[in-house]
Protein backbone atom coordinates (compact mmCIF):
# COMPACT_ATOMS: atom_id res chain seq x y z
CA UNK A 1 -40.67 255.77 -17.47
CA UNK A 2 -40.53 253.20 -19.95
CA UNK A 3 -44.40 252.39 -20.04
CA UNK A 4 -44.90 256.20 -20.17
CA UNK A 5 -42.71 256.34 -23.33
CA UNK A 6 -44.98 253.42 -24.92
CA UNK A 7 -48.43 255.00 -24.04
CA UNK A 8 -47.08 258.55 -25.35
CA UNK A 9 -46.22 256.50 -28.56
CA UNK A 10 -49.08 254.48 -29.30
CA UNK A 11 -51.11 257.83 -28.72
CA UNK A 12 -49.03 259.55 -31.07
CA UNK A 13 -49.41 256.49 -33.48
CA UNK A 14 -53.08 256.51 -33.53
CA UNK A 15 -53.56 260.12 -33.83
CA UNK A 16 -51.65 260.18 -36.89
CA UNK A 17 -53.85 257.69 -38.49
CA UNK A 18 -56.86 259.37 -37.86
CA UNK A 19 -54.61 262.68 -39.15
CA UNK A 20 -53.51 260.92 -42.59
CA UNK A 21 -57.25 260.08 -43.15
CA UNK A 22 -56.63 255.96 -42.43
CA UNK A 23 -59.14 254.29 -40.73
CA UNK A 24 -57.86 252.24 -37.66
CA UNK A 25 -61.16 250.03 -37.65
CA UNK A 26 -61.23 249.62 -41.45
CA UNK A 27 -64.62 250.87 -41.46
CA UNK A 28 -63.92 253.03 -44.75
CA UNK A 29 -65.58 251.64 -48.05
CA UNK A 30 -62.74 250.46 -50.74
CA UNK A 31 -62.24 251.87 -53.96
CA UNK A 32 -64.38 250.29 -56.51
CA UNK A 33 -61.29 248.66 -58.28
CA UNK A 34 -60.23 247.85 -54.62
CA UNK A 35 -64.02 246.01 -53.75
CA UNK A 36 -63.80 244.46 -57.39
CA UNK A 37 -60.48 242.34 -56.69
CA UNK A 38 -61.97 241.89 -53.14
CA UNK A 39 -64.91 240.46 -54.08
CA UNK A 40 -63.18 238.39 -56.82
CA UNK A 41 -60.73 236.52 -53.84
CA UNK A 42 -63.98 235.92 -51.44
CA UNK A 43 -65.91 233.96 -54.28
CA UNK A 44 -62.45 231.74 -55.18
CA UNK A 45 -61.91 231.20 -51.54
CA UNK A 46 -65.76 231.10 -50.42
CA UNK A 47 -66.07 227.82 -53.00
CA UNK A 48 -69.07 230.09 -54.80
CA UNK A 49 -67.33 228.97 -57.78
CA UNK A 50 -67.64 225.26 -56.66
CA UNK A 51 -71.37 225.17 -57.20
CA UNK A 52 -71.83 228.15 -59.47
CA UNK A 53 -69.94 227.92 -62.46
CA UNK A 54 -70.25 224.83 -64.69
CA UNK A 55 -67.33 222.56 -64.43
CA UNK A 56 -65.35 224.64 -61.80
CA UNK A 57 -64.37 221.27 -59.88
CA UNK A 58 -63.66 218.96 -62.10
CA UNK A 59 -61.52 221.07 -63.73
CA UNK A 60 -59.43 221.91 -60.73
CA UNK A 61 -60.50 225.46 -60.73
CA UNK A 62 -58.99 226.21 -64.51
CA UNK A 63 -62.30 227.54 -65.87
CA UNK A 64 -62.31 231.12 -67.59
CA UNK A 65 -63.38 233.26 -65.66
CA UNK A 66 -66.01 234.43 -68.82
CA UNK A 67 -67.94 231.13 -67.36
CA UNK A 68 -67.59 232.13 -63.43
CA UNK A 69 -71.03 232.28 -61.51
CA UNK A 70 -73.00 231.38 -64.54
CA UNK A 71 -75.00 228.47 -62.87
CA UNK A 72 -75.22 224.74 -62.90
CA UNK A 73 -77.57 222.24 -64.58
CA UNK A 74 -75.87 219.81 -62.29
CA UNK A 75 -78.97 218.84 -59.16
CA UNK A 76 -78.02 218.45 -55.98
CA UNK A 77 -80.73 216.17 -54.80
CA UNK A 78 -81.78 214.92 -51.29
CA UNK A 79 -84.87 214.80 -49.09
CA UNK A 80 -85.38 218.62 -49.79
CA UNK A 81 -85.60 217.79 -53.36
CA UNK A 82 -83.81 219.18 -56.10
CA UNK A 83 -81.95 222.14 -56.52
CA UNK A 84 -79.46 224.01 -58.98
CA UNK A 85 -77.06 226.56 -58.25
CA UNK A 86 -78.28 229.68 -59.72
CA UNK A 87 -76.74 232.28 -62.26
CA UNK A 88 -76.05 234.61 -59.87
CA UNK A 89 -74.62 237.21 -62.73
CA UNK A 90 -78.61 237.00 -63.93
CA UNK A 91 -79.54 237.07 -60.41
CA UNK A 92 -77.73 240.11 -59.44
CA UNK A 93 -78.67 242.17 -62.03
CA UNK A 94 -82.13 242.43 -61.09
CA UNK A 95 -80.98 243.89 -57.03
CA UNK A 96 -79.13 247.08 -56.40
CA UNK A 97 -75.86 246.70 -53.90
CA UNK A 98 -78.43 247.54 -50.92
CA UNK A 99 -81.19 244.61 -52.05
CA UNK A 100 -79.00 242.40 -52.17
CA UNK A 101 -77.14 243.22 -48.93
CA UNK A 102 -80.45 242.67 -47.04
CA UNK A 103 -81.61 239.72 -48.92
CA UNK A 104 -78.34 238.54 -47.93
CA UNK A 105 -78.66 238.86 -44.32
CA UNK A 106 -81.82 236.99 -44.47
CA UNK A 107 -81.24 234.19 -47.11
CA UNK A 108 -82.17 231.00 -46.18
CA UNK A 109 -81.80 228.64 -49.01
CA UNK A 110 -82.01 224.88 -49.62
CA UNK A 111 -79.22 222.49 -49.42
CA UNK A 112 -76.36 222.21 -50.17
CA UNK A 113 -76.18 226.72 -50.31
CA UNK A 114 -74.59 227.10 -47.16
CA UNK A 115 -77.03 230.37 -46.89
CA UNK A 116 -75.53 230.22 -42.91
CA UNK A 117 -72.11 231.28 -43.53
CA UNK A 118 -73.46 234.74 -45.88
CA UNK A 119 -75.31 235.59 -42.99
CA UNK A 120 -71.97 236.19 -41.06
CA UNK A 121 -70.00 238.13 -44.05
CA UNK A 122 -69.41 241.66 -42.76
CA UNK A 123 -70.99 244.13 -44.68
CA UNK A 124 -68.33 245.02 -46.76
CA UNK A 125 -67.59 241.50 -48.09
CA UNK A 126 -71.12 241.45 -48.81
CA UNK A 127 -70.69 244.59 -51.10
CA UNK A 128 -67.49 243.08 -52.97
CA UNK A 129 -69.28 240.01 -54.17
CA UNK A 130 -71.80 242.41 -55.86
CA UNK A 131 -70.12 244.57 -57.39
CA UNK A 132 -67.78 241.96 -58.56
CA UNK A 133 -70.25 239.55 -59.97
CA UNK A 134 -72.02 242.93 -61.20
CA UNK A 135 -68.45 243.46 -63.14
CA UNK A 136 -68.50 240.25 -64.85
CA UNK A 137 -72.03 241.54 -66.76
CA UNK A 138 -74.90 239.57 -67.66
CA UNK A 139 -73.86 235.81 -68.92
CA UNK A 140 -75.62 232.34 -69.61
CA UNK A 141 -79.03 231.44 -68.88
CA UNK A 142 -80.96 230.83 -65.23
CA UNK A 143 -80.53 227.52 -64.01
CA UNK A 144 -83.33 224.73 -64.09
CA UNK A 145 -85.84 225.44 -61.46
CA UNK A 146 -86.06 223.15 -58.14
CA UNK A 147 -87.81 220.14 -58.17
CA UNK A 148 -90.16 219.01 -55.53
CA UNK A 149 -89.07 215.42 -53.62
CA UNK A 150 -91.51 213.79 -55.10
CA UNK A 151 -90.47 214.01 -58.64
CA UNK A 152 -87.69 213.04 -60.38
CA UNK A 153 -84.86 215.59 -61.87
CA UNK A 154 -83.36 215.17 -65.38
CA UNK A 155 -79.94 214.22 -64.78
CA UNK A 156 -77.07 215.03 -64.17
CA UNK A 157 -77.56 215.34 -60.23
CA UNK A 158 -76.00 214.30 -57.21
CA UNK A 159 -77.93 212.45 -54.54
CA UNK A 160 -77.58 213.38 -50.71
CA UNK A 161 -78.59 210.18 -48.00
């Protein structure tokens, strides 16, 4: 009787979210405001800041956030060569939400972008870090372009073994 009781209320518990409109999978989009503070937590936690915006590390996370996702004339060099984090508030202002979901899904970048772990973001994580870094507006200039191995980078960088 007892397991009858907790089937007839589960049954009743999922039809009434599907009655009040909620979304038992979580498969609805978020608010914009909602997406926007989403998308702000994934790049803190992420470490998008890390490489992205100037000084972000060595100052222990306490930059404004005016500065976040800027870029980084800092190189991160190894047998790949040289690279720079880019100004991802320049770069996503040239993609709409849906370019730069499916450039995301098939990003593969140089080291140290861990271009792997975007890859697996659902969808919707995908969408908050847009329209987040879209929120921020345009800021700062594009970061230095990659250098080959064979040449050498105008400091500052960091060298990888």
């Amino acid at each position: 009787m007892k397991h009858i009781q907790r089937v007839v209320a589960a049954l009743l518990l999922i039809s009434s979210v599907g009655l009040c409109g909620g979304s038992a999978s979580g498969s609805e989009p978020p608010s914009s405001d909602d997406a926007i503070e989403h998308g702000r937590y994934l790049i803190r936690i992420a470490g998008c800041n890390d490489c992205h915006t100037p000084g972000y590390l060595l100052n222990e996370g306490k930059v404004d956030e005016s500065l976040w996702l800027t870029g980084s004339r800092l190189g991160w060099r190894g047998p790949w060569g040289t690279t720079y984090a880019a100004n991802l508030r320049l770069f996503m202002s040239d993609l709409t939400e849906d370019q730069w979901v499916a450039k995301a899904r098939v990003l593969k970048a140089r080291p140290p972008m861990p271009w792997f772990n975007l890859r697996q973001m659902h969808e919707q994580d995908l969408r908050a870090i847009y329209r987040f870094i879209v929120s921020l507006g345009e800021a700062g200039d594009p970061a230095p372009v990659f250098v080959p191995p064979d040449q050498e980078p105008s400091p500052p960088y960091a060298t990888f073994p």
